[in-house]
N, C-alpha and C. Protein backbone atom coordinates (compact mmCIF):
# COMPACT_ATOMS: atom_id res chain seq x y z
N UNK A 1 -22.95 -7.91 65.70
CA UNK A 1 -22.12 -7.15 66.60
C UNK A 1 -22.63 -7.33 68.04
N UNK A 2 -22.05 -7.29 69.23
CA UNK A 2 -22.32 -7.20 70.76
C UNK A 2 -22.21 -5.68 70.94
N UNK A 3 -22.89 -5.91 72.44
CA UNK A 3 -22.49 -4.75 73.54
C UNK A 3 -21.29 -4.13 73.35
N UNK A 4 -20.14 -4.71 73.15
CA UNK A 4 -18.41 -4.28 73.50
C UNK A 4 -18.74 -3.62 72.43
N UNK A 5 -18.88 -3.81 70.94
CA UNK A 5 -18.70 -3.05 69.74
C UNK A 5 -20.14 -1.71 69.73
N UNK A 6 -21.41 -1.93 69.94
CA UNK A 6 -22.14 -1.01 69.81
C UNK A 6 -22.37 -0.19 70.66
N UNK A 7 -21.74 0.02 71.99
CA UNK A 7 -21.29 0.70 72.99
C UNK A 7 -20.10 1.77 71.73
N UNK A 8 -19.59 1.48 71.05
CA UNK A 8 -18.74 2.28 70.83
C UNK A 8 -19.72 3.19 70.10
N UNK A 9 -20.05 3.26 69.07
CA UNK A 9 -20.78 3.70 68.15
C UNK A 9 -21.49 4.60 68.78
N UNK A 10 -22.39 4.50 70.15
CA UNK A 10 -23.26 5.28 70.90
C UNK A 10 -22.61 7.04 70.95
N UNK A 11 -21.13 7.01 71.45
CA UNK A 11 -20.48 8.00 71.14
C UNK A 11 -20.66 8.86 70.29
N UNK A 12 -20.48 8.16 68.89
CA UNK A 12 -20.39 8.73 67.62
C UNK A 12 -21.53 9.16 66.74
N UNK A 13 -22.65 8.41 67.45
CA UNK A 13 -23.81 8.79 66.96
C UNK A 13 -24.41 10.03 67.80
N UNK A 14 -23.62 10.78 68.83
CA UNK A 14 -24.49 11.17 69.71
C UNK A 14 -23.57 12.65 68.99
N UNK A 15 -22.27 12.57 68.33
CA UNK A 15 -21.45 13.12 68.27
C UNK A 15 -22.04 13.77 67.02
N UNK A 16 -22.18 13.41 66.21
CA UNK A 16 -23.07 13.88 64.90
C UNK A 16 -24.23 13.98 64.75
N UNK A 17 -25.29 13.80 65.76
CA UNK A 17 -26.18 14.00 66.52
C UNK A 17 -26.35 15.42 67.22
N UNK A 18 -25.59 15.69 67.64
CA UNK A 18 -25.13 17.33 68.46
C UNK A 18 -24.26 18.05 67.44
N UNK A 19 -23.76 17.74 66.41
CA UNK A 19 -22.84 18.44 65.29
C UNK A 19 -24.51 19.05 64.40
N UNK A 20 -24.96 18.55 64.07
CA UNK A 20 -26.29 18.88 63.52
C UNK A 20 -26.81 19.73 64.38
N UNK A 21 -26.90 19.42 65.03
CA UNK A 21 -28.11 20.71 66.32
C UNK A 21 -27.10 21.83 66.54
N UNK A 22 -25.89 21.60 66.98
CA UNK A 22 -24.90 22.62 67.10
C UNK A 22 -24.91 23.78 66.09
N UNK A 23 -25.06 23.00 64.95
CA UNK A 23 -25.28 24.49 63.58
C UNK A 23 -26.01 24.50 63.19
N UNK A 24 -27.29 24.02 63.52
CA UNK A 24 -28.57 24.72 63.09
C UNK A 24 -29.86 25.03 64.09
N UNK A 25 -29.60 24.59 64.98
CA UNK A 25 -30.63 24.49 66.45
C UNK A 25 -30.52 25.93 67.03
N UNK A 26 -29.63 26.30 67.36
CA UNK A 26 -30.01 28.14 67.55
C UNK A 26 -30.53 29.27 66.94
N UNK A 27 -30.40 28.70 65.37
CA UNK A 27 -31.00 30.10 64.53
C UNK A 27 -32.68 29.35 64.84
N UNK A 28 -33.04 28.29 64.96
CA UNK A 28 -34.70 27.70 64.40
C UNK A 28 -35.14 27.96 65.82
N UNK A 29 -34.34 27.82 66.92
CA UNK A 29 -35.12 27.83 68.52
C UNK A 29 -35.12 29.45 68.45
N UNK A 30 -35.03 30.21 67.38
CA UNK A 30 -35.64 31.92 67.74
C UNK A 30 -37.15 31.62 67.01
N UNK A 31 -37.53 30.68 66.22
CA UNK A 31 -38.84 30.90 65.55
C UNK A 31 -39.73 29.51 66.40
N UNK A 32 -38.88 29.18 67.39
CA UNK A 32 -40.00 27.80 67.42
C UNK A 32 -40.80 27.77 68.83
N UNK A 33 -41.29 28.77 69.49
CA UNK A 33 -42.35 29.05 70.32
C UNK A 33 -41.96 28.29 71.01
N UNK A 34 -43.38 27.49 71.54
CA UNK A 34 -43.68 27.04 72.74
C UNK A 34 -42.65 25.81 72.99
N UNK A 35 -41.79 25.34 71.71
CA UNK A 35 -40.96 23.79 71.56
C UNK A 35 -40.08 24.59 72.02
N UNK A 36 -38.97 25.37 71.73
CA UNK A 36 -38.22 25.66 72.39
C UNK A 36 -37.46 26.72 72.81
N UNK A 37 -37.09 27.40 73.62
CA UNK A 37 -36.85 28.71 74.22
C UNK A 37 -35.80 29.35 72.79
N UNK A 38 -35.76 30.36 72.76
CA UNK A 38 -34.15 30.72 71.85
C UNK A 38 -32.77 30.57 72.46
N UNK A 39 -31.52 30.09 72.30
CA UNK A 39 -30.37 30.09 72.44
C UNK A 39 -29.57 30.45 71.90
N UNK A 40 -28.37 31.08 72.58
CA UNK A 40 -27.30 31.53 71.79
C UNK A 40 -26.56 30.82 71.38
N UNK A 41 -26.14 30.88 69.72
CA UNK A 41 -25.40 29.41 69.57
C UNK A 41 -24.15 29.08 70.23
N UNK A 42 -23.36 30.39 71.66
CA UNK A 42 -22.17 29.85 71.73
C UNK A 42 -22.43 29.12 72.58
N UNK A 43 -23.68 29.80 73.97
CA UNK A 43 -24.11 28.56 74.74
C UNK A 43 -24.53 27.42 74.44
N UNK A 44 -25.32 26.72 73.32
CA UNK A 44 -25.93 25.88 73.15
C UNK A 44 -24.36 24.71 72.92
N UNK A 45 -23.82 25.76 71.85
CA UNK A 45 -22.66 24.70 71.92
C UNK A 45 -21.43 24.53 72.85
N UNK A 46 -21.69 25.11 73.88
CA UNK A 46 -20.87 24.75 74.96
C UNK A 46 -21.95 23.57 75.75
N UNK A 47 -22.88 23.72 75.85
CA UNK A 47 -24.20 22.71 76.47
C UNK A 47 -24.00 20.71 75.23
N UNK A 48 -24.51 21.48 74.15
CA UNK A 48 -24.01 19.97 73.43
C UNK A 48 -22.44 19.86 73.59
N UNK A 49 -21.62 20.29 73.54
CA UNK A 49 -19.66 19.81 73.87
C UNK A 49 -19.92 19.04 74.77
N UNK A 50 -20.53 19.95 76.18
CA UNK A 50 -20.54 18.86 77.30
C UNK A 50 -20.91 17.48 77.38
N UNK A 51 -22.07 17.42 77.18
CA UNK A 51 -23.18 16.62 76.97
C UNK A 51 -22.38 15.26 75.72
N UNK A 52 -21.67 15.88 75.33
CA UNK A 52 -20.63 14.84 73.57
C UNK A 52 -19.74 14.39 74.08
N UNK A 53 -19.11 15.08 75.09
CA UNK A 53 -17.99 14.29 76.09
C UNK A 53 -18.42 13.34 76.95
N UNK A 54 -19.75 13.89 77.95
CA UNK A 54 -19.88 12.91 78.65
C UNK A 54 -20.50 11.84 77.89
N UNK A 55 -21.23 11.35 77.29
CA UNK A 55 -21.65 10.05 75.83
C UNK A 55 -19.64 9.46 76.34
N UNK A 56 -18.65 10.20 75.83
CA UNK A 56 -17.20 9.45 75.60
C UNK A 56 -17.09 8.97 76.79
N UNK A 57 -17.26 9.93 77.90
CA UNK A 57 -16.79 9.44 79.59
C UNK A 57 -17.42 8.26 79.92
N UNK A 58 -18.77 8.24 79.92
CA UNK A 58 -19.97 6.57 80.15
C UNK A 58 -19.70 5.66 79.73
N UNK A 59 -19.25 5.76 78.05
CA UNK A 59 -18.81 4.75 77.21
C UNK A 59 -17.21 4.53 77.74
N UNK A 60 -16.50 5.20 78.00
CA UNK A 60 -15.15 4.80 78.33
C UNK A 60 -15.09 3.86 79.81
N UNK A 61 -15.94 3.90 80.78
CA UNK A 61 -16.65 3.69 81.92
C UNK A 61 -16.89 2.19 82.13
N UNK A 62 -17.96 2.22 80.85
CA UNK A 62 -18.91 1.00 80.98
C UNK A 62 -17.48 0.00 80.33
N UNK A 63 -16.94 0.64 79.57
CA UNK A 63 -16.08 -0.75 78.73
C UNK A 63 -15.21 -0.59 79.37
N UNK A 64 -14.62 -0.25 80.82
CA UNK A 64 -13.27 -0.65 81.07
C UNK A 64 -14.29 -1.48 82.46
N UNK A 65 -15.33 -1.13 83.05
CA UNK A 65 -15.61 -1.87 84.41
C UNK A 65 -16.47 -3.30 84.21
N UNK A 66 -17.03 -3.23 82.74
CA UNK A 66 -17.88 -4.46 82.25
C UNK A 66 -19.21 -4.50 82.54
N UNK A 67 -19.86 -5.70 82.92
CA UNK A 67 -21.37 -6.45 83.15
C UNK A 67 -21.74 -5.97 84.06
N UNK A 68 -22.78 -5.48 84.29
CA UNK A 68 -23.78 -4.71 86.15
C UNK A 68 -22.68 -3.92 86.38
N UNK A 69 -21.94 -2.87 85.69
CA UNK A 69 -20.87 -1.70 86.41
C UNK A 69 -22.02 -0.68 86.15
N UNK A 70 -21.04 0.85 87.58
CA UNK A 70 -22.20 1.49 87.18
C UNK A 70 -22.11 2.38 86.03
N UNK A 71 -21.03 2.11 85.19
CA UNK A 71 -20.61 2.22 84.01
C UNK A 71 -21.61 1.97 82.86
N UNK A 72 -22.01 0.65 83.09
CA UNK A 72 -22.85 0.40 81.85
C UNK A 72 -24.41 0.63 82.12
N UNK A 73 -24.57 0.92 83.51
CA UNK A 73 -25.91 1.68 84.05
C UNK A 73 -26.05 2.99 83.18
N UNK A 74 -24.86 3.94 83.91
CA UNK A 74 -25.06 4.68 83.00
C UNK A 74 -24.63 5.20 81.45
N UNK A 75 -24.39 4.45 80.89
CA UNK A 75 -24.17 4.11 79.09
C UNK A 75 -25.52 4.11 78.75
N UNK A 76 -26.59 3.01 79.02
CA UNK A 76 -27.33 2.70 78.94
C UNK A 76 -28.78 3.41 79.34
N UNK A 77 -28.88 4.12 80.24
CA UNK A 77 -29.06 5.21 80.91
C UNK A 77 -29.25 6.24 80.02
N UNK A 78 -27.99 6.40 79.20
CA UNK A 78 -27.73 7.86 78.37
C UNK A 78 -28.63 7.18 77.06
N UNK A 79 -28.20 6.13 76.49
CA UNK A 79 -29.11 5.64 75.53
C UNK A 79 -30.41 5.75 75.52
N UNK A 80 -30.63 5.33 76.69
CA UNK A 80 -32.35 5.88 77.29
C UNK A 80 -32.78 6.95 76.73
N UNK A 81 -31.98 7.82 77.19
CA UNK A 81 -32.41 9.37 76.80
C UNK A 81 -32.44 10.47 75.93
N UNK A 82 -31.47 9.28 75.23
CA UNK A 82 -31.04 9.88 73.56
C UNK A 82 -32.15 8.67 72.59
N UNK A 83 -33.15 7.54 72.69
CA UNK A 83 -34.11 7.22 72.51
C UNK A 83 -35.01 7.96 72.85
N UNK A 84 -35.54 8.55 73.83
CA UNK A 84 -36.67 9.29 74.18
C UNK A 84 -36.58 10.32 73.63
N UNK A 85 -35.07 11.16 73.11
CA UNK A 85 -34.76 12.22 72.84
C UNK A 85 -35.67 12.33 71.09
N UNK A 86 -35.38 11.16 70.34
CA UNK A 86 -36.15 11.06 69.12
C UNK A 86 -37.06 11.27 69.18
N UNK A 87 -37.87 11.33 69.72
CA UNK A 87 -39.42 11.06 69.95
C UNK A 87 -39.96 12.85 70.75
N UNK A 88 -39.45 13.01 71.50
CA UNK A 88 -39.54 14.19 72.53
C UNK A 88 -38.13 15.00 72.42
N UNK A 89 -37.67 15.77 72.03
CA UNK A 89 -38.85 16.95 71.11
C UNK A 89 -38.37 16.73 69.85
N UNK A 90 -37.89 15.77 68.86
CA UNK A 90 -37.29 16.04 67.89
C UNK A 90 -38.78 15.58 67.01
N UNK A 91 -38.94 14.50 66.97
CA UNK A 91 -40.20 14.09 66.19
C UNK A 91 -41.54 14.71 66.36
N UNK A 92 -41.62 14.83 67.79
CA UNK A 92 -43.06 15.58 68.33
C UNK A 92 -43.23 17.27 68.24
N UNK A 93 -41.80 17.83 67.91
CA UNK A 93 -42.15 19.12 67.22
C UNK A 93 -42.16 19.36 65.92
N UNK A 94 -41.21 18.47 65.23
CA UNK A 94 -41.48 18.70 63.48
C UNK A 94 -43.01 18.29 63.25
N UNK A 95 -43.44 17.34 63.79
CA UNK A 95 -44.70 16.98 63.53
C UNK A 95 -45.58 18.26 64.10
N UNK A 96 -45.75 18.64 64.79
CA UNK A 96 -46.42 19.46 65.73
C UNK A 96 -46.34 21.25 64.69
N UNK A 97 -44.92 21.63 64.43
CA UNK A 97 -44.86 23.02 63.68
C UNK A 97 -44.76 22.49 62.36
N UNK A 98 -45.07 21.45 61.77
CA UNK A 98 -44.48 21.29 60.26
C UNK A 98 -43.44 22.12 60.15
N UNK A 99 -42.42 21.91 60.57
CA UNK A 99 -41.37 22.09 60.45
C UNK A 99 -40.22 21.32 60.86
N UNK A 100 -39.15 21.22 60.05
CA UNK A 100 -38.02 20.51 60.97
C UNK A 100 -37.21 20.84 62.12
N UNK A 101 -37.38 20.09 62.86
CA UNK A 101 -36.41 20.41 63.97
C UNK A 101 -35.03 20.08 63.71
N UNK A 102 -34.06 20.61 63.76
CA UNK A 102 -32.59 20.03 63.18
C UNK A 102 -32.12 19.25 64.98
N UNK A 103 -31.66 18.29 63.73
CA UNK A 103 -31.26 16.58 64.88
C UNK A 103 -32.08 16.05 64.76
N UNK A 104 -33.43 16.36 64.16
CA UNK A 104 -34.28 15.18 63.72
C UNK A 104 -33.84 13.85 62.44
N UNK A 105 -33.14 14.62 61.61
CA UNK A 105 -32.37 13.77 60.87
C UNK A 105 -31.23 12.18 61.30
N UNK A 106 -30.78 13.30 62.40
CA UNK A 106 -29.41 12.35 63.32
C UNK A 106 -30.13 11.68 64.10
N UNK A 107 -31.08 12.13 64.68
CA UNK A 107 -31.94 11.16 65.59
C UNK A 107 -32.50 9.47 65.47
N UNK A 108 -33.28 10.04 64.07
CA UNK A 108 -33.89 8.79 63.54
C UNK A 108 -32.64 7.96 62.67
N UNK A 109 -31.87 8.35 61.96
CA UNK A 109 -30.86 7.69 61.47
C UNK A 109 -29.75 6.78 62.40
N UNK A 110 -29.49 7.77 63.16
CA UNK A 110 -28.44 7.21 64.10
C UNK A 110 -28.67 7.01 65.49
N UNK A 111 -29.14 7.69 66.21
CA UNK A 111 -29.38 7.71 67.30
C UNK A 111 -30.42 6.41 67.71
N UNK A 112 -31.71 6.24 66.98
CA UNK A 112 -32.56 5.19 67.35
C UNK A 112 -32.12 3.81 67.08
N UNK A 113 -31.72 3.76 66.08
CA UNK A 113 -31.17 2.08 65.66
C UNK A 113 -30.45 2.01 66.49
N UNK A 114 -29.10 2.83 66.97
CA UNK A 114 -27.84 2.46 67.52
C UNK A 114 -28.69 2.16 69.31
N UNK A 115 -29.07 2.89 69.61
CA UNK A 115 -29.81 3.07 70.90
C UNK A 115 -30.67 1.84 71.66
N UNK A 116 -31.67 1.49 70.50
CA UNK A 116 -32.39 0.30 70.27
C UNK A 116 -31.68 -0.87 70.54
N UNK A 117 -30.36 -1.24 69.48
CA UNK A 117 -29.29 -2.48 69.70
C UNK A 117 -29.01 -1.95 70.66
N UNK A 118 -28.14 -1.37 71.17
CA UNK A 118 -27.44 -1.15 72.24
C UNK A 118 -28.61 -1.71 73.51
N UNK A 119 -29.45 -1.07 73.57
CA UNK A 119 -30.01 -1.62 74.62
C UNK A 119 -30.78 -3.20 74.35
N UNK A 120 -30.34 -3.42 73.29
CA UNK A 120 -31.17 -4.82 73.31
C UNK A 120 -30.17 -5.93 73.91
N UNK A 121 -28.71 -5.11 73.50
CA UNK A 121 -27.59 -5.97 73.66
C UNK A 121 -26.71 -6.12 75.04
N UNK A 122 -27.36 -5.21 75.57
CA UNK A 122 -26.67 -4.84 77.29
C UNK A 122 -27.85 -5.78 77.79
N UNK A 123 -29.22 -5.65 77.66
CA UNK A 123 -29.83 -7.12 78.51
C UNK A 123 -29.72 -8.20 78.16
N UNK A 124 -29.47 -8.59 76.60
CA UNK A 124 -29.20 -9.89 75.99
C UNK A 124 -27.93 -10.76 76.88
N UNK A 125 -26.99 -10.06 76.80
CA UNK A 125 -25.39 -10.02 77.26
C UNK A 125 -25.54 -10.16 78.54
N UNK A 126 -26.26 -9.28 79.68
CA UNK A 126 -25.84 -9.52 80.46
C UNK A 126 -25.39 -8.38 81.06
N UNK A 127 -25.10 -7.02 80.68
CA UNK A 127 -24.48 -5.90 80.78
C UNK A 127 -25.48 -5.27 81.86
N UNK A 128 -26.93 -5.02 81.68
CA UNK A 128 -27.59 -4.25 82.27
C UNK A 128 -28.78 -5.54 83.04
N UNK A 129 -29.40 -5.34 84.29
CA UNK A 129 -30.48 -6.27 84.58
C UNK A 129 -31.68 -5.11 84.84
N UNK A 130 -33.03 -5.98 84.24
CA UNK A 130 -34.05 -5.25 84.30
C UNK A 130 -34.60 -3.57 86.09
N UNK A 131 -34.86 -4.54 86.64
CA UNK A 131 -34.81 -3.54 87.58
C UNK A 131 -34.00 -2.66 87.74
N UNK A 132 -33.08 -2.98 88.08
CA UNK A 132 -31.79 -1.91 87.71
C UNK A 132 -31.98 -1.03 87.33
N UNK A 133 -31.91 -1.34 85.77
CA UNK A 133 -31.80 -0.58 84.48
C UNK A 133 -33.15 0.48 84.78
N UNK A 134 -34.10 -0.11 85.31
CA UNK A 134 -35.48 1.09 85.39
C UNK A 134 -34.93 2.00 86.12
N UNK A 135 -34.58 2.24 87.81
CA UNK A 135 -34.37 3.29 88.74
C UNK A 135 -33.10 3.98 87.94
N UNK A 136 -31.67 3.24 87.19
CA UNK A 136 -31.07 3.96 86.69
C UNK A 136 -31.24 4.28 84.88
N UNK A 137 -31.87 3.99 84.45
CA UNK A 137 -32.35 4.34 83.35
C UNK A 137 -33.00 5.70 83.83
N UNK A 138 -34.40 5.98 84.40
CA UNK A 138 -34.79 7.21 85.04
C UNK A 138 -34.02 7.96 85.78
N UNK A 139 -33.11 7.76 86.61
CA UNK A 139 -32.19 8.70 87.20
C UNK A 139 -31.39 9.87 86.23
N UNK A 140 -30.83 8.43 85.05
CA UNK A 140 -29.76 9.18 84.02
C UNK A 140 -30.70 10.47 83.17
N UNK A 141 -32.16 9.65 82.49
CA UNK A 141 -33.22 10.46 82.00
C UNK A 141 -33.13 11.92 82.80
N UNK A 142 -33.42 11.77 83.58
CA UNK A 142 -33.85 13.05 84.49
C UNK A 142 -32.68 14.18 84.73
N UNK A 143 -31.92 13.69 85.08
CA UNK A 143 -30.28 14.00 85.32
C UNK A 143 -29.91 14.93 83.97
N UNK A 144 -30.01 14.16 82.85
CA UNK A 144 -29.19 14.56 81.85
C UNK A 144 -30.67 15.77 81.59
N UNK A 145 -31.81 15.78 81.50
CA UNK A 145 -32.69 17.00 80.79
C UNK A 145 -32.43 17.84 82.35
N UNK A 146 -32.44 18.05 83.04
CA UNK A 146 -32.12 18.61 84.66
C UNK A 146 -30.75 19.99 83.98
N UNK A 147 -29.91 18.75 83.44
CA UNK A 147 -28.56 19.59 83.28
C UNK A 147 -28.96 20.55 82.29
N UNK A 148 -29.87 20.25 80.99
CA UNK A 148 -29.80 21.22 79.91
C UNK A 148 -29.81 22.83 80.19
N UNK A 149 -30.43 23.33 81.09
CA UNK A 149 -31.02 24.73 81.97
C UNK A 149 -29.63 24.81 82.34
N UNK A 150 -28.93 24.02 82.77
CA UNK A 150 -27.85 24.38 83.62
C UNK A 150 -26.99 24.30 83.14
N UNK A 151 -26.55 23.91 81.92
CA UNK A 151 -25.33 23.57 81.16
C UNK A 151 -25.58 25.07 80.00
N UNK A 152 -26.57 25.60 79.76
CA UNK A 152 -27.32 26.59 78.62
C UNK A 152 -26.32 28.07 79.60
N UNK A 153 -27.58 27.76 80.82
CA UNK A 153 -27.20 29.34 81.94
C UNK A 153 -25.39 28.97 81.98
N UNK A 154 -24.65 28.53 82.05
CA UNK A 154 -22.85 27.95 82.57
C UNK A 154 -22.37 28.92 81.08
N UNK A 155 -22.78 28.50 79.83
CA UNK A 155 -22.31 28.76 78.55
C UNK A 155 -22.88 29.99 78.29
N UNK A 156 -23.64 30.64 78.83
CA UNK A 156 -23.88 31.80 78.64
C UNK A 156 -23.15 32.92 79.19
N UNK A 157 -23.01 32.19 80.92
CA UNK A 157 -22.00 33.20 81.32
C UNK A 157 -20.67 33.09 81.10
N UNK A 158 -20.13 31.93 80.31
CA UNK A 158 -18.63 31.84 79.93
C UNK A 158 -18.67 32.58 79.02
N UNK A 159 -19.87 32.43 77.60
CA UNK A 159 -19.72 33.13 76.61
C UNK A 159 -19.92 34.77 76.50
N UNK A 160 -20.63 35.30 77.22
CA UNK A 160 -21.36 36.67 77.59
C UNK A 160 -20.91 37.37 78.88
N UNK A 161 -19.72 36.67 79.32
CA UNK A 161 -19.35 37.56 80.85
C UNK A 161 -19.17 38.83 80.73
N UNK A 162 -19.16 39.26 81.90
CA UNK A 162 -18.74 40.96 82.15
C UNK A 162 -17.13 41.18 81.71
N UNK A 163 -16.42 39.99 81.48
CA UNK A 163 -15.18 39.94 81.46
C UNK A 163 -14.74 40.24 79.99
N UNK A 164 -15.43 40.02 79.25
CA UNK A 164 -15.78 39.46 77.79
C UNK A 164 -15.08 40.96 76.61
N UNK A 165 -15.86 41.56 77.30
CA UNK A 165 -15.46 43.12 76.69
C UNK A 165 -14.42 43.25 76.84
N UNK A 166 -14.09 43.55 78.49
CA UNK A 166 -12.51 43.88 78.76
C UNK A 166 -11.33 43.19 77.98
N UNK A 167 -11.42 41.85 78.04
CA UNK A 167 -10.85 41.14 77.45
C UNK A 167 -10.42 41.21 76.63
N UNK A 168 -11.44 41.46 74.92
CA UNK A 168 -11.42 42.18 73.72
C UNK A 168 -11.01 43.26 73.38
N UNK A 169 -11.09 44.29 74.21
CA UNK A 169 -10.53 45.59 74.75
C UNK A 169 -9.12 45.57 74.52
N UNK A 170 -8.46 44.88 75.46
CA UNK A 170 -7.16 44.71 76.02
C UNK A 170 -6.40 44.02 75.03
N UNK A 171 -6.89 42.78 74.25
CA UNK A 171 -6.34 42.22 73.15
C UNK A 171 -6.38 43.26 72.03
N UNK A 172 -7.13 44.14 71.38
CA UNK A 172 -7.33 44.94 70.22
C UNK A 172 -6.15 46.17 70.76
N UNK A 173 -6.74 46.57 72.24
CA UNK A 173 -5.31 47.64 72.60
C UNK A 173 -3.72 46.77 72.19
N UNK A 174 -3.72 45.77 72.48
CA UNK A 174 -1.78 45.61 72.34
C UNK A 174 -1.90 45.04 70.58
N UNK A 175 -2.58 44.47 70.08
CA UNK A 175 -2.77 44.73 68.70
C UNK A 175 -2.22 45.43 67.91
N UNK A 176 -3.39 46.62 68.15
CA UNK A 176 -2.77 48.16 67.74
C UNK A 176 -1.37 48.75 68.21
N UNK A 177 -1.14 48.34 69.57
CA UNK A 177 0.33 49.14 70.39
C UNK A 177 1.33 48.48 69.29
N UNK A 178 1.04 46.90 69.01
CA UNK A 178 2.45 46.17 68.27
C UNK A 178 2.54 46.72 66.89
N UNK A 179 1.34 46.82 66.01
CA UNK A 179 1.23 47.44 64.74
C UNK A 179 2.04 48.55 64.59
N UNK A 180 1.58 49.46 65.84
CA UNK A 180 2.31 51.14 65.60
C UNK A 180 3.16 50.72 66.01
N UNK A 181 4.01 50.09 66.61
CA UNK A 181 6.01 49.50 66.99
C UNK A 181 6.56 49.13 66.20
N UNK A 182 5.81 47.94 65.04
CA UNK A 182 6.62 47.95 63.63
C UNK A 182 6.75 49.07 62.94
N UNK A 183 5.69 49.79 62.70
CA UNK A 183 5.46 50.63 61.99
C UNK A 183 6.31 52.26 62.25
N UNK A 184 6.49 52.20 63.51
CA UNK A 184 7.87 53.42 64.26
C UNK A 184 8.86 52.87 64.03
């Protein structure tokens, strides 16, 4: 397979990759100390959604602009960081709490092989050139763990607003108003 075909896959591995952490990564980040803070699972999964789309946006990017776009900078970029991601914190805390970290499974299965080709196949090809690839390989790295704090705090206040109650409030009030209207 090339770049054009394992560029796709990156998506999908990142997609079931975050489907795993999505339903089990918030109940284990209340017992897992110093590895990782606790989250609420609606934020966390508003934080991985994001994070699963943009994987689609890079990849949609890199394959419509081609070879040295900054498309496949950052595809490649994200691969970066979903490689490092195996290793830091998925491997280095199961090892560390004997315990599993969930996405450690998706990590090493999917995420590293696909990650690995992919990047073997964007310099083979032609897609990515070394220097390059370092300043934006580290940019994307940094960028994408930068956002996690900030994509967590965004989903917290969508999920937990002051609005949140009222909201529920107001839906359960006309609820009830329509119930008792059939019911008169």
């Amino acid at each position: 397979m090339n770049f054009t075909e394992w560029q796709w896959l990156f998506p999908v591995a990142i997609t079931l990759h975050n489907l795993e952490e999505a339903i089990w990564l918030p109940a284990w980040s209340n017992h897992a100390g110093k590895w990782h803070r606790p989250v609420s699972a609606p934020a966390f999964r508003f934080a991985v959604a994001v994070l699963t789309t943009l994987a689609f946006i890079v990849t949609i990017w890199s394959a419509k602009a081609g070879r040295e776009s900054v498309g496949a900078y950052l595809l490649t970029g994200y691969a970066l960081a979903m490689l490092i991601n195996v290793f830091v914190p998925h491997l280095l805390a199961t090892v560390a709490m004997r315990r599993y970290m969930p996405g450690l499974g998706t990590a090493v299965a999917l995420n590293l092989p696909v990650a690995v080709i992919l990047l073997r196949r964007a310099f083979a090809e032609g897609y990515v050139r070394f220097p390059t690839f370092v300043y934006c390989g580290v940019l994307v790295c940094v960028t994408l763990a930068a956002s996690i704090p900030l994509l967590l705090a965004v989903g917290e206040k969508l999920t937990h607003s002051s609005a949140a109650p009222q909201i529920k409030q107001q839906i359960t009030t006309e609820v009830v108003e329509s119930t008792e209207n059939r019911r008169g």
